[in-house]
C-alpha atoms as a PDB file:
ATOM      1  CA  UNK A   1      34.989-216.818  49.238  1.00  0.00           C
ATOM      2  CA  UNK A   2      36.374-213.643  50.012  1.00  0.00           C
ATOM      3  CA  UNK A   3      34.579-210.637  52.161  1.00  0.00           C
ATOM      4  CA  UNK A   4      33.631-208.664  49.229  1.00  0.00           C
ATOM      5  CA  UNK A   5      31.319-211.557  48.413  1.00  0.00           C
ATOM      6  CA  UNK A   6      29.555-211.373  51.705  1.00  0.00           C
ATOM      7  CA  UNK A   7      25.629-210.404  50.770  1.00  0.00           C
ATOM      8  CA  UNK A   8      24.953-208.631  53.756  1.00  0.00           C
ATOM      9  CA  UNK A   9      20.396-208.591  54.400  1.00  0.00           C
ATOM     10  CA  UNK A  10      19.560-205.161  55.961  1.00  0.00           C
ATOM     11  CA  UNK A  11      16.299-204.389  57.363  1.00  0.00           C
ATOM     12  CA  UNK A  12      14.741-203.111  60.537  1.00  0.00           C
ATOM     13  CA  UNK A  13      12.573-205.361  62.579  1.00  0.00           C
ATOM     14  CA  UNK A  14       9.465-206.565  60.914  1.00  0.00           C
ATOM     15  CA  UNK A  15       9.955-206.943  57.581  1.00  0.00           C
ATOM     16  CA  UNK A  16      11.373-210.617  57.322  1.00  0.00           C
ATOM     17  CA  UNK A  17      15.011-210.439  57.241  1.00  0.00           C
ATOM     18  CA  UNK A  18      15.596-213.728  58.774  1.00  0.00           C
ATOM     19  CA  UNK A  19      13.078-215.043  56.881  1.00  0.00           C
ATOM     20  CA  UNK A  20      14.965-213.725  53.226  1.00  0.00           C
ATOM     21  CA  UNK A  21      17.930-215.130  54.780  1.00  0.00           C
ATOM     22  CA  UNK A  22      16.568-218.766  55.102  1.00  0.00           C
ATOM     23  CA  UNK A  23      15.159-218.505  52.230  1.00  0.00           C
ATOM     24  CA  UNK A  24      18.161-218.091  50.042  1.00  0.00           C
ATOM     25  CA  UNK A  25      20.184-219.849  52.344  1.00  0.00           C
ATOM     26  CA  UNK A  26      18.038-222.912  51.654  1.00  0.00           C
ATOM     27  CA  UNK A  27      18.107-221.959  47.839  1.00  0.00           C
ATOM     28  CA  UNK A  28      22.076-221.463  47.723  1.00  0.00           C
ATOM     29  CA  UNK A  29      23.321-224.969  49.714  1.00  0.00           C
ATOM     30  CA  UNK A  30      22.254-228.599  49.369  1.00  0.00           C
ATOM     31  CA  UNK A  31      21.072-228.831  52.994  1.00  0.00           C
ATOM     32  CA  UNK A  32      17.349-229.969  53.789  1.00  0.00           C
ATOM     33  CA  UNK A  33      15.213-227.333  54.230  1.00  0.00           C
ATOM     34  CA  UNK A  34      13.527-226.814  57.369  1.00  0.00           C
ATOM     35  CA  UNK A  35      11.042-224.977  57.995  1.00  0.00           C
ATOM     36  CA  UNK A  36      12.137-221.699  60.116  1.00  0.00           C
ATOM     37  CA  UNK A  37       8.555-220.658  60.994  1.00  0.00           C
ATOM     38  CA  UNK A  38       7.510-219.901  64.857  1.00  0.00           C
ATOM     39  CA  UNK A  39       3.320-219.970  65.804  1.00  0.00           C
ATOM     40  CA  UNK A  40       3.320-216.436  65.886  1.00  0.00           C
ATOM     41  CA  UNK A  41       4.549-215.960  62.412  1.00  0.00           C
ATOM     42  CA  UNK A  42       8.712-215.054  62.722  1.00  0.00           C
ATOM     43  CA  UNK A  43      11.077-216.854  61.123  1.00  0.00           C
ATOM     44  CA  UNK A  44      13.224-217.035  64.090  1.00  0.00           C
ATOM     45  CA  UNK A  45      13.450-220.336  64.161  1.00  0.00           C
ATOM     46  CA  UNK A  46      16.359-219.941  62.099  1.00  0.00           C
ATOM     47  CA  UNK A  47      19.704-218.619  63.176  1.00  0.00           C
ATOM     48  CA  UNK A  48      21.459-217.971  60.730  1.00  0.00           C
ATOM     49  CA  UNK A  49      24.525-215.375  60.400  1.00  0.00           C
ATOM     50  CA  UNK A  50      23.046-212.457  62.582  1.00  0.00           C
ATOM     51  CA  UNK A  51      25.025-209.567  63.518  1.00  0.00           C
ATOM     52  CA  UNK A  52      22.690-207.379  64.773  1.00  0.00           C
ATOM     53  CA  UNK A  53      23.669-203.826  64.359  1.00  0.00           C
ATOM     54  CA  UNK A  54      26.685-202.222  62.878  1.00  0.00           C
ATOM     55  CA  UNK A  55      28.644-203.388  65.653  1.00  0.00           C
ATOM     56  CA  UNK A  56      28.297-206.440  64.849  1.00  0.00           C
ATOM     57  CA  UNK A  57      29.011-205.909  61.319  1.00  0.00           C
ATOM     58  CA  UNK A  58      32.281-203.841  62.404  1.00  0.00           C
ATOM     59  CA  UNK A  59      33.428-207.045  64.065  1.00  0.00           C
ATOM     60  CA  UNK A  60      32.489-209.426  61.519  1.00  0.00           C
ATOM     61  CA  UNK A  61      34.833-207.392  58.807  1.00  0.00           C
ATOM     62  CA  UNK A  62      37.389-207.266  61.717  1.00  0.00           C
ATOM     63  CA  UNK A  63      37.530-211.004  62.598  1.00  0.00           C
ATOM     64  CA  UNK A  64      35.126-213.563  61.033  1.00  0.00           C
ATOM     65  CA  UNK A  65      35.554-215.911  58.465  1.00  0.00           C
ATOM     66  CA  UNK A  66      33.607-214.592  55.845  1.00  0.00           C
ATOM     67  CA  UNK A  67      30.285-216.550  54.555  1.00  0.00           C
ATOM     68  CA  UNK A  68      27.674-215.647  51.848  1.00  0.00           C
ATOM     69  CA  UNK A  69      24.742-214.156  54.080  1.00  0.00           C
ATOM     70  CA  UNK A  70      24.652-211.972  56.774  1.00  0.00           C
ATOM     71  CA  UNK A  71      21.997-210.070  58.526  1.00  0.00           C
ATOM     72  CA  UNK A  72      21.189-206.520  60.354  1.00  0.00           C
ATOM     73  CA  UNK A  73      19.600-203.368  61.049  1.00  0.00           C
ATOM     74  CA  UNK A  74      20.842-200.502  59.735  1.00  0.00           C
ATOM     75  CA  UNK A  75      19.989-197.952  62.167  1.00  0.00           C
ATOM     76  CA  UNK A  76      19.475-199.454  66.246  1.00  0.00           C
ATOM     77  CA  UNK A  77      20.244-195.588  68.057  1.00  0.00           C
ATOM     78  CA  UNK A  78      18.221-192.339  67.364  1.00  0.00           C
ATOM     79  CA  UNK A  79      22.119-190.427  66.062  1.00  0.00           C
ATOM     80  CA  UNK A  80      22.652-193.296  63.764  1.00  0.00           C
ATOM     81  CA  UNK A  81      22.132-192.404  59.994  1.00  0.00           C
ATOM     82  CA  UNK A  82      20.793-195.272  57.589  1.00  0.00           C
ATOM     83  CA  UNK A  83      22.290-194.059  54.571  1.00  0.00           C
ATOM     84  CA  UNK A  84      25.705-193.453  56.019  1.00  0.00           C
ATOM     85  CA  UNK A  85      25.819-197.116  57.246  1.00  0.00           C
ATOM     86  CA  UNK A  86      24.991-198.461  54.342  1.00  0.00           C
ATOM     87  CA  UNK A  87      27.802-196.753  52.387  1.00  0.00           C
ATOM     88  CA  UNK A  88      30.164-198.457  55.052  1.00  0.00           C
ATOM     89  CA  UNK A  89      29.283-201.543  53.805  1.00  0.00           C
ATOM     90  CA  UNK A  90      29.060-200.951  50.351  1.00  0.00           C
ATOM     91  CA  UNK A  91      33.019-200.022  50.932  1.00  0.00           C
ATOM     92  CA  UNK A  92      33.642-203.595  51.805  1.00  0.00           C
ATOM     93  CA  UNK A  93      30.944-205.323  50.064  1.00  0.00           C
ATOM     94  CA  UNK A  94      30.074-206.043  45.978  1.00  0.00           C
ATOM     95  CA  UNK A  95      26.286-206.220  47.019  1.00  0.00           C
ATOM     96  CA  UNK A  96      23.811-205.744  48.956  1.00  0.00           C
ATOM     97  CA  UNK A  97      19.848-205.879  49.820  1.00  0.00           C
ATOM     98  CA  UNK A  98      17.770-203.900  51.558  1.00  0.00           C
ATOM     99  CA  UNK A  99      14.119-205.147  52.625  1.00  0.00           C
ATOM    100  CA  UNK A 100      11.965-201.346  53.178  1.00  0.00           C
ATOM    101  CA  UNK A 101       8.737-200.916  53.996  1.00  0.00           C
ATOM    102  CA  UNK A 102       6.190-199.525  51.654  1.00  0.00           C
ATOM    103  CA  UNK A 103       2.835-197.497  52.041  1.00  0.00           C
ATOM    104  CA  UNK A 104       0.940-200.392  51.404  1.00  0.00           C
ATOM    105  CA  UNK A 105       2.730-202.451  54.505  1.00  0.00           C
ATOM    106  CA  UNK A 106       3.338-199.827  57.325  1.00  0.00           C
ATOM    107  CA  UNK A 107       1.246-201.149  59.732  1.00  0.00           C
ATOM    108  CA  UNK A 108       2.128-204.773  59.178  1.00  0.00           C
ATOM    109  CA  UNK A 109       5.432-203.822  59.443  1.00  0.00           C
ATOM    110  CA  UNK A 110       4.708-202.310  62.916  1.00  0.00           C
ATOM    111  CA  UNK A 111       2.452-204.550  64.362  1.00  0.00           C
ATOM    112  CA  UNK A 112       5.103-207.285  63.731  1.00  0.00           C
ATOM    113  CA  UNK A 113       7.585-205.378  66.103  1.00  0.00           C
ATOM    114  CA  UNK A 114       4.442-205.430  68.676  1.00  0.00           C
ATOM    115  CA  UNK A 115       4.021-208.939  68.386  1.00  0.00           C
ATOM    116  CA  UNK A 116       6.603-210.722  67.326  1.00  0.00           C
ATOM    117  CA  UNK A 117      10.269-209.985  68.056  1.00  0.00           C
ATOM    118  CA  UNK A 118       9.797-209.667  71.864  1.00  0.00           C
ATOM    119  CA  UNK A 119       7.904-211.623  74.806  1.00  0.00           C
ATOM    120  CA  UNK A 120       7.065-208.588  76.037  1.00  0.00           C
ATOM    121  CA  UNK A 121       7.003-204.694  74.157  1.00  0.00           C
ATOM    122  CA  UNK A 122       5.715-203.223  76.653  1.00  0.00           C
ATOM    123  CA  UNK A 123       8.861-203.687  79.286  1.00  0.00           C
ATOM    124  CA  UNK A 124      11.033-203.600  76.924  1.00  0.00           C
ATOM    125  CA  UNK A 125       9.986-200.306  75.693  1.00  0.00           C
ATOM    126  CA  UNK A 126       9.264-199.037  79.589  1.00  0.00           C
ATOM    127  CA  UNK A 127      13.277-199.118  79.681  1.00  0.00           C
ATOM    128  CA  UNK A 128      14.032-195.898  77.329  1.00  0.00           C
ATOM    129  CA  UNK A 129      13.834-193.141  79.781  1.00  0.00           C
ATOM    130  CA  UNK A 130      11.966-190.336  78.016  1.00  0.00           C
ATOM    131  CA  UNK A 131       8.977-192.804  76.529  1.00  0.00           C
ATOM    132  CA  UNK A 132       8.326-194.099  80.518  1.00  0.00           C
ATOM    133  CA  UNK A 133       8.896-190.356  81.930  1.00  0.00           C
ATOM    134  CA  UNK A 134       6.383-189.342  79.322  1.00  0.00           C
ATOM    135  CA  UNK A 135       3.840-192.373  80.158  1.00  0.00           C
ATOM    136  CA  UNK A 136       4.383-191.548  83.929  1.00  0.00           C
ATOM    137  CA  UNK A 137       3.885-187.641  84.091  1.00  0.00           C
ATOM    138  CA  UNK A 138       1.196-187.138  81.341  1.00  0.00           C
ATOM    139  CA  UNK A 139      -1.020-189.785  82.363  1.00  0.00           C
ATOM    140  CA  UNK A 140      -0.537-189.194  86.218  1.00  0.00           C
ATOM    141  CA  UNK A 141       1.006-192.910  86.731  1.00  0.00           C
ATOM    142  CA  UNK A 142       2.888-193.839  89.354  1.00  0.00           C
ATOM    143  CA  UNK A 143       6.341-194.714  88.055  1.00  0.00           C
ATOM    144  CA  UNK A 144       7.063-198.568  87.812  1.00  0.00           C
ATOM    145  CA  UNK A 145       3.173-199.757  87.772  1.00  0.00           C
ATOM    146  CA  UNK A 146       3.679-203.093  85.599  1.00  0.00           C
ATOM    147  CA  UNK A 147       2.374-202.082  81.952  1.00  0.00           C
ATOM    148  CA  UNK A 148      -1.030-204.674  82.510  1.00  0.00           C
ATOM    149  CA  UNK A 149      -2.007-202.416  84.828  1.00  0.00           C
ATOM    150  CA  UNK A 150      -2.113-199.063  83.009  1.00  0.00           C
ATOM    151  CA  UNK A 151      -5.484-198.999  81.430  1.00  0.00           C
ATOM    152  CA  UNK A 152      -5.955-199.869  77.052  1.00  0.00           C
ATOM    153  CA  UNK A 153      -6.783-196.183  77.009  1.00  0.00           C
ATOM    154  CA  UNK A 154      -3.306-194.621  78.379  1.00  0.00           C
ATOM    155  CA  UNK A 155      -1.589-197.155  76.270  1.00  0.00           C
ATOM    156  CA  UNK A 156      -3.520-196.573  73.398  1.00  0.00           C
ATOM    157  CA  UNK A 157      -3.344-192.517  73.848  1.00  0.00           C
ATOM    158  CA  UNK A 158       0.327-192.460  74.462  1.00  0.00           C
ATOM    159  CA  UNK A 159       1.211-194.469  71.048  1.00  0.00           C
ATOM    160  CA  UNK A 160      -0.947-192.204  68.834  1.00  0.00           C
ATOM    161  CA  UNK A 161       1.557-189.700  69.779  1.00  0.00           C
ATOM    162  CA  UNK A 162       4.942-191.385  70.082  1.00  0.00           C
ATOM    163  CA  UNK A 163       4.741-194.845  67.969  1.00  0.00           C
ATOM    164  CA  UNK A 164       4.585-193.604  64.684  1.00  0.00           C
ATOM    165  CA  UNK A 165       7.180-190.696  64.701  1.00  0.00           C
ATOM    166  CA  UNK A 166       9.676-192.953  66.625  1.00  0.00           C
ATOM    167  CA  UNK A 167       8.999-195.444  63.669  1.00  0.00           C
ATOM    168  CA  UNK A 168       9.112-193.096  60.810  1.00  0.00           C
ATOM    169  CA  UNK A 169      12.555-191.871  62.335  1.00  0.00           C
ATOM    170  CA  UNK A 170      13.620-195.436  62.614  1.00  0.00           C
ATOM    171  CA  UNK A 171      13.378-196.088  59.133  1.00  0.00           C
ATOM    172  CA  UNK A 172      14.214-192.734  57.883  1.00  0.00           C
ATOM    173  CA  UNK A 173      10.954-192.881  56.234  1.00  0.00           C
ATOM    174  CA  UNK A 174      10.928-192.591  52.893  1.00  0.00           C
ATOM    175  CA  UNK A 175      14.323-193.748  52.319  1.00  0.00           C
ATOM    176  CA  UNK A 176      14.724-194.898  48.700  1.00  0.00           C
ATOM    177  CA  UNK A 177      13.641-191.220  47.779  1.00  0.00           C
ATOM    178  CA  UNK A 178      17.207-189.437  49.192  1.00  0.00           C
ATOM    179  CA  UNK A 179      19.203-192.801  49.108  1.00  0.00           C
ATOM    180  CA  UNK A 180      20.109-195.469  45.989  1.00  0.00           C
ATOM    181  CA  UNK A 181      23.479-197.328  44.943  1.00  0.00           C
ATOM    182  CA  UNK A 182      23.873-199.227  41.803  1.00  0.00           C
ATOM    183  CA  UNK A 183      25.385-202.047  44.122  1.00  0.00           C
ATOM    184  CA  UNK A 184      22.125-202.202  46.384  1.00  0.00           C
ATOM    185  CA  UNK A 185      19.173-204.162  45.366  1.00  0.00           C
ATOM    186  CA  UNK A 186      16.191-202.269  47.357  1.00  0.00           C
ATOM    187  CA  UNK A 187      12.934-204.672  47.886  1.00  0.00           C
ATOM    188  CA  UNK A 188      10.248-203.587  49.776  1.00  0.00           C
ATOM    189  CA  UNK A 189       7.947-205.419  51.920  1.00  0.00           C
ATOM    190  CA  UNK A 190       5.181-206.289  49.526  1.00  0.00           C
ATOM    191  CA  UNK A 191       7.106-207.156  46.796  1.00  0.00           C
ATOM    192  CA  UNK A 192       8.867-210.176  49.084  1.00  0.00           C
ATOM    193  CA  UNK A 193       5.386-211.379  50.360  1.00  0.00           C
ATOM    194  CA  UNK A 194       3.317-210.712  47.145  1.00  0.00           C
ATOM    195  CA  UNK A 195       5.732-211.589  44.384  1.00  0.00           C
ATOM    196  CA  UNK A 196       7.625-214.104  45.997  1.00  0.00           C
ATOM    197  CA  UNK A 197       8.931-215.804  42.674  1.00  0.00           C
ATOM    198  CA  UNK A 198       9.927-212.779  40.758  1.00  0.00           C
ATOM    199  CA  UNK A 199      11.745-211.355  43.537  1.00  0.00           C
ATOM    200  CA  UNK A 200      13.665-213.955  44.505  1.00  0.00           C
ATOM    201  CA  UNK A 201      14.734-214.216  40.659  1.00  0.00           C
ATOM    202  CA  UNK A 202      15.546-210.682  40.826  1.00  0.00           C
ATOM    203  CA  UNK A 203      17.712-211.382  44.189  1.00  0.00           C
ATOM    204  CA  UNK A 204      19.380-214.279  42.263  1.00  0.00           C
ATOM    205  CA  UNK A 205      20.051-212.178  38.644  1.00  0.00           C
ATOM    206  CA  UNK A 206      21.192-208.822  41.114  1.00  0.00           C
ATOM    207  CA  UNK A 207      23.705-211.134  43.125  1.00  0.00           C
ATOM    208  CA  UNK A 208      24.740-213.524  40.219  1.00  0.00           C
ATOM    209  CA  UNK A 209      23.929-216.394  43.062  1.00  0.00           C
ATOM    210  CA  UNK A 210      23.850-219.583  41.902  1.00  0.00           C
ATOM    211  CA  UNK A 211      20.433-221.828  43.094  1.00  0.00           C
ATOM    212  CA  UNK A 212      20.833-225.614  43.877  1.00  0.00           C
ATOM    213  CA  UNK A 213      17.024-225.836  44.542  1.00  0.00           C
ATOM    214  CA  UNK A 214      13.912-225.071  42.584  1.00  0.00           C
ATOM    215  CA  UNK A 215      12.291-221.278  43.837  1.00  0.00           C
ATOM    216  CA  UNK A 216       8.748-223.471  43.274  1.00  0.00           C
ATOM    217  CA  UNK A 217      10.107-225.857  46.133  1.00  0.00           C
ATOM    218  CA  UNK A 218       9.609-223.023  48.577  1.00  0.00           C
ATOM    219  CA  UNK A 219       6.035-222.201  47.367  1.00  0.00           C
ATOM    220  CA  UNK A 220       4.207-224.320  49.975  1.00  0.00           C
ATOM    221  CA  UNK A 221       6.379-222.544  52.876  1.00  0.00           C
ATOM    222  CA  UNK A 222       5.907-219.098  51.218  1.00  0.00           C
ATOM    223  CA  UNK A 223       1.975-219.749  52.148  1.00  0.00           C
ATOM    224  CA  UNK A 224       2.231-221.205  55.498  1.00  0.00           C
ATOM    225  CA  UNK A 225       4.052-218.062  56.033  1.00  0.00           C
ATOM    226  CA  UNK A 226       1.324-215.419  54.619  1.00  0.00           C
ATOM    227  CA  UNK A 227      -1.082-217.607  56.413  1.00  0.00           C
ATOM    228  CA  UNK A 228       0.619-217.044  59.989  1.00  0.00           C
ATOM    229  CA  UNK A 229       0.786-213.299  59.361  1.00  0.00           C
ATOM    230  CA  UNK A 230      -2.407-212.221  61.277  1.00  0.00           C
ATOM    231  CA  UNK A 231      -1.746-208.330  60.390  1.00  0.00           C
ATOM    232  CA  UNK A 232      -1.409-208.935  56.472  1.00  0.00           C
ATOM    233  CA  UNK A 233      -4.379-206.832  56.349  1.00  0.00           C
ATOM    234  CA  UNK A 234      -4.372-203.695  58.517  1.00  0.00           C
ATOM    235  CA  UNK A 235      -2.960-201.266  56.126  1.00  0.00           C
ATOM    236  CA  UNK A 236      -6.012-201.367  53.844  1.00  0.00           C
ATOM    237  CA  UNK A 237      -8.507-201.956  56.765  1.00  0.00           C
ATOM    238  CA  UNK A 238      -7.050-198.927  58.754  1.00  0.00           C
ATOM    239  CA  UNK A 239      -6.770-196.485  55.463  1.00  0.00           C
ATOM    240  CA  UNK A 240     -10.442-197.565  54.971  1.00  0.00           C
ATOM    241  CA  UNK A 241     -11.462-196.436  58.387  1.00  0.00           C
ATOM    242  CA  UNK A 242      -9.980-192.925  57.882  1.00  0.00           C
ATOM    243  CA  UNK A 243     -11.479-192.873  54.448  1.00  0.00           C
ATOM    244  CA  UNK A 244     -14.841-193.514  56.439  1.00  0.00           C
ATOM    245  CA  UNK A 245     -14.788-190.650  58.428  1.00  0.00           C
ATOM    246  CA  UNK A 246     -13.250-188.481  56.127  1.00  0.00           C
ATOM    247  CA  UNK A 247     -16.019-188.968  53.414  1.00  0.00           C
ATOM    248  CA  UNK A 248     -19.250-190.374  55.636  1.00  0.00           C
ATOM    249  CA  UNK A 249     -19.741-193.660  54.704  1.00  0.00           C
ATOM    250  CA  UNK A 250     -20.747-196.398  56.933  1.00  0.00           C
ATOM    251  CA  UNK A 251     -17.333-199.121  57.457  1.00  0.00           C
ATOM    252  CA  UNK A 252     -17.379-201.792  59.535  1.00  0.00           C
ATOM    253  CA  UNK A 253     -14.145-204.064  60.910  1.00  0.00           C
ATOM    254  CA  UNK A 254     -13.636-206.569  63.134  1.00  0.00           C
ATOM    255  CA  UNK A 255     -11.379-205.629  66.626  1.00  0.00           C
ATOM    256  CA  UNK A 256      -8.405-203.402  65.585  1.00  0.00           C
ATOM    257  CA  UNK A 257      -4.830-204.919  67.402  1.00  0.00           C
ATOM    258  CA  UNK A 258      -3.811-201.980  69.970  1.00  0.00           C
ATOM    259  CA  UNK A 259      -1.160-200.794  66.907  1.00  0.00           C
ATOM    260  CA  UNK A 260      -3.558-200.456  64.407  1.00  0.00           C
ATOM    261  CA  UNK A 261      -5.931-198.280  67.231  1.00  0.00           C
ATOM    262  CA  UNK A 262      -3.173-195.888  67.855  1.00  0.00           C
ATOM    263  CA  UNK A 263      -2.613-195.672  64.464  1.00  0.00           C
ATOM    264  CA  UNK A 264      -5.966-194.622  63.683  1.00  0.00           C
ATOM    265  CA  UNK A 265      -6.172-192.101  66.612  1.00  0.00           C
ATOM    266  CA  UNK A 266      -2.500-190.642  65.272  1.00  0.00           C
ATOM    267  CA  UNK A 267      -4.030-190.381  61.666  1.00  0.00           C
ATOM    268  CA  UNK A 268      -7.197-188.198  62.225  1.00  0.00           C
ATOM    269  CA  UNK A 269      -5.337-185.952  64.585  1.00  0.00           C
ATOM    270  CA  UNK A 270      -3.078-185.638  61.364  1.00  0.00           C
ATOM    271  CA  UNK A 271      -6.303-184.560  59.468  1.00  0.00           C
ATOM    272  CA  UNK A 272      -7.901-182.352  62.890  1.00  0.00           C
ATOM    273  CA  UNK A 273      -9.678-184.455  64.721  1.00  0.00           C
ATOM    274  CA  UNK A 274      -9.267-185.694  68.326  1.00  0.00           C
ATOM    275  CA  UNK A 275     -10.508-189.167  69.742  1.00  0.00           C
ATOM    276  CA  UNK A 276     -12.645-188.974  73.492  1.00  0.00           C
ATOM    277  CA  UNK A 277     -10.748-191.377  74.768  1.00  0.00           C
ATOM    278  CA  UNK A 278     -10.741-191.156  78.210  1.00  0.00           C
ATOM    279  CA  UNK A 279     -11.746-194.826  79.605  1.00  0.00           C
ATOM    280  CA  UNK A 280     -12.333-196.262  76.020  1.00  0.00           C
ATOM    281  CA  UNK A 281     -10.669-199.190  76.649  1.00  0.00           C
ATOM    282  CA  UNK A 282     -12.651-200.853  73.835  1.00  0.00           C
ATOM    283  CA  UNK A 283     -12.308-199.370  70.515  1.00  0.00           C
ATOM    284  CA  UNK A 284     -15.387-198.190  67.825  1.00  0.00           C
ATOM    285  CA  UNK A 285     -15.736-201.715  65.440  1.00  0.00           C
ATOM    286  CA  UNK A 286     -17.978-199.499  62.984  1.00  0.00           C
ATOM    287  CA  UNK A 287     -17.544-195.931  61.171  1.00  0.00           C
ATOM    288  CA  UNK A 288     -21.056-194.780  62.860  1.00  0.00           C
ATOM    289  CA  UNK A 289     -19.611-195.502  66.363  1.00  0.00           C
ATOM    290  CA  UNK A 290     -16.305-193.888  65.553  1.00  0.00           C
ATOM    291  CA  UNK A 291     -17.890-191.172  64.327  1.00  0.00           C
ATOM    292  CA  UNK A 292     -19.809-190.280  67.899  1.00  0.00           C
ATOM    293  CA  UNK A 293     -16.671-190.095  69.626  1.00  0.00           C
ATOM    294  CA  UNK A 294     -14.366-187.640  67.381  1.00  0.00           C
ATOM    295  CA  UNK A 295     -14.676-184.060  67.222  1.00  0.00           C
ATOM    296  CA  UNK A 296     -13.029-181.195  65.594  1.00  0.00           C
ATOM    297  CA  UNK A 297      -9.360-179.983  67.577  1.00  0.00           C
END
């Protein structure tokens, strides 16, 4: 094969790259499938062909023997633009897929960069400068306390203003508006979990690949996988909680992930309304006791 027949996977973290890769990596070669899936829900049990960024994509035109599937973010540093790098691959490339998030899987998609790409989010995001200066000096924390022992509440108050605008600039949020290329097959995250079959048929007609295995073969991993994803739910659980408040009916959930929390806090400031937060360490489980701590900004 030659490079132009690479299919390169682009995504940002969270919305199963790897796990798109395996998949049509398994589909595409004779080899025994295996299933790819860690306990907490990643596919990073498999390996793959990942480059990482556009440096590694710059060095894999430059030098590698070219293969069929290749993964990577688009955009890894704030002065990146998404749309530009894709272009620079569709120079080299016949075609190409992009996995984007969609309204209905925002806060999947972010609670899976929480939970399951690092050991540890907190330190690693400690180590970008303005996000720990900001922690330190609004919150009154002495710089370098280990992140377990800043209280739920600072964590919590701190995301509701930085997590979701970092995120949204991330993605260049809402991409597929302002960007589209005949060449580019754009999927978005429901689509691959919720219509797993037709998708991957579209992947295969898009891509003119040629499958050695039966799609149906994959079924049984395709619902180990939505079974592991303990966050499938928190888009329609946390737009139900704002929809609570907003028009006074009585909600009830079960204990929100951190994410979601900060999420919620983030969203009714975006409608006027400000949390009491200080010391709530644990968060409202019911629209009544929500409701008792917000008030008008």
């Amino acid at each position: 094969m030659t490079l132009a027949d690479t299919i390169p996977i682009v995504y940002s973290g969270g919305t199963y790259g790897t796990y798109l890769e395996w998949v049509l990596t398994m589909l595409t070669t004779d080899c025994n499938i295996i299933s790819p899936f860690n306990p907490n829900g990643n596919s990073h049990k498999f390996v793959g062909q990942n480059l990482g960024s556009m440096v590694g994509w710059t060095d894999y035109v430059s030098s590698a023997t070219p293969v069929c599937f290749v993964r990577l973010h688009p955009k890894v540093y704030k002065e990146e633009s998404i749309s530009k790098n894709l272009n620079i691959m569709l120079s080299t490339v016949n075609r190409m897929i992009v996995i984007y998030p969609d309204k209905n899987s925002i806060l999947l998609t972010v609670n899976n960069i929480y939970t399951k790409i690092w050991k540890d989010w907190w330190s690693v995001r400690l180590t970008d400068p303005e996000f720990s200066e900001n922690l330190y000096s609004s919150w009154k924390i002495t710089p370098g306390t280990p992140h377990d022992q800043i209280p739920i509440w600072i964590k919590r108050e701190i995301l509701s203003f930085n997590l979701m605008p970092s995120w949204y600039d991330m993605v260049e949020w809402y991409l597929p508006d302002n960007w589209h290329d005949p060449n580019c097959l754009i999927l978005t995250v429901t689509e691959l979990l919720h219509q797993f079959e037709s998708t991957l048929q579209r992947i295969q007609n898009f891509c003119n690949l040629q499958f050695v295995k039966n799609i149906k073969q994959f079924k049984s991993y395709h619902i180990q996988l939505l079974q592991t994803q303990q966050h499938l739910n928190q888009d329609e659980i946390c737009q139900k909680i704002i929809q609570s408040i907003l028009s006074d009916y009585y909600f009830e959930w079960d204990n929100l992930p951190l994410i979601s929390q900060s999420w919620v806090q983030w969203q009714l400031r975006n409608q006027g309304f400000e949390i009491q937060c200080n010391d709530l360490n644990i968060f409202p489980t019911n629209s009544v006791q929500l409701k008792k701590l917000i008030y008008k900004a």
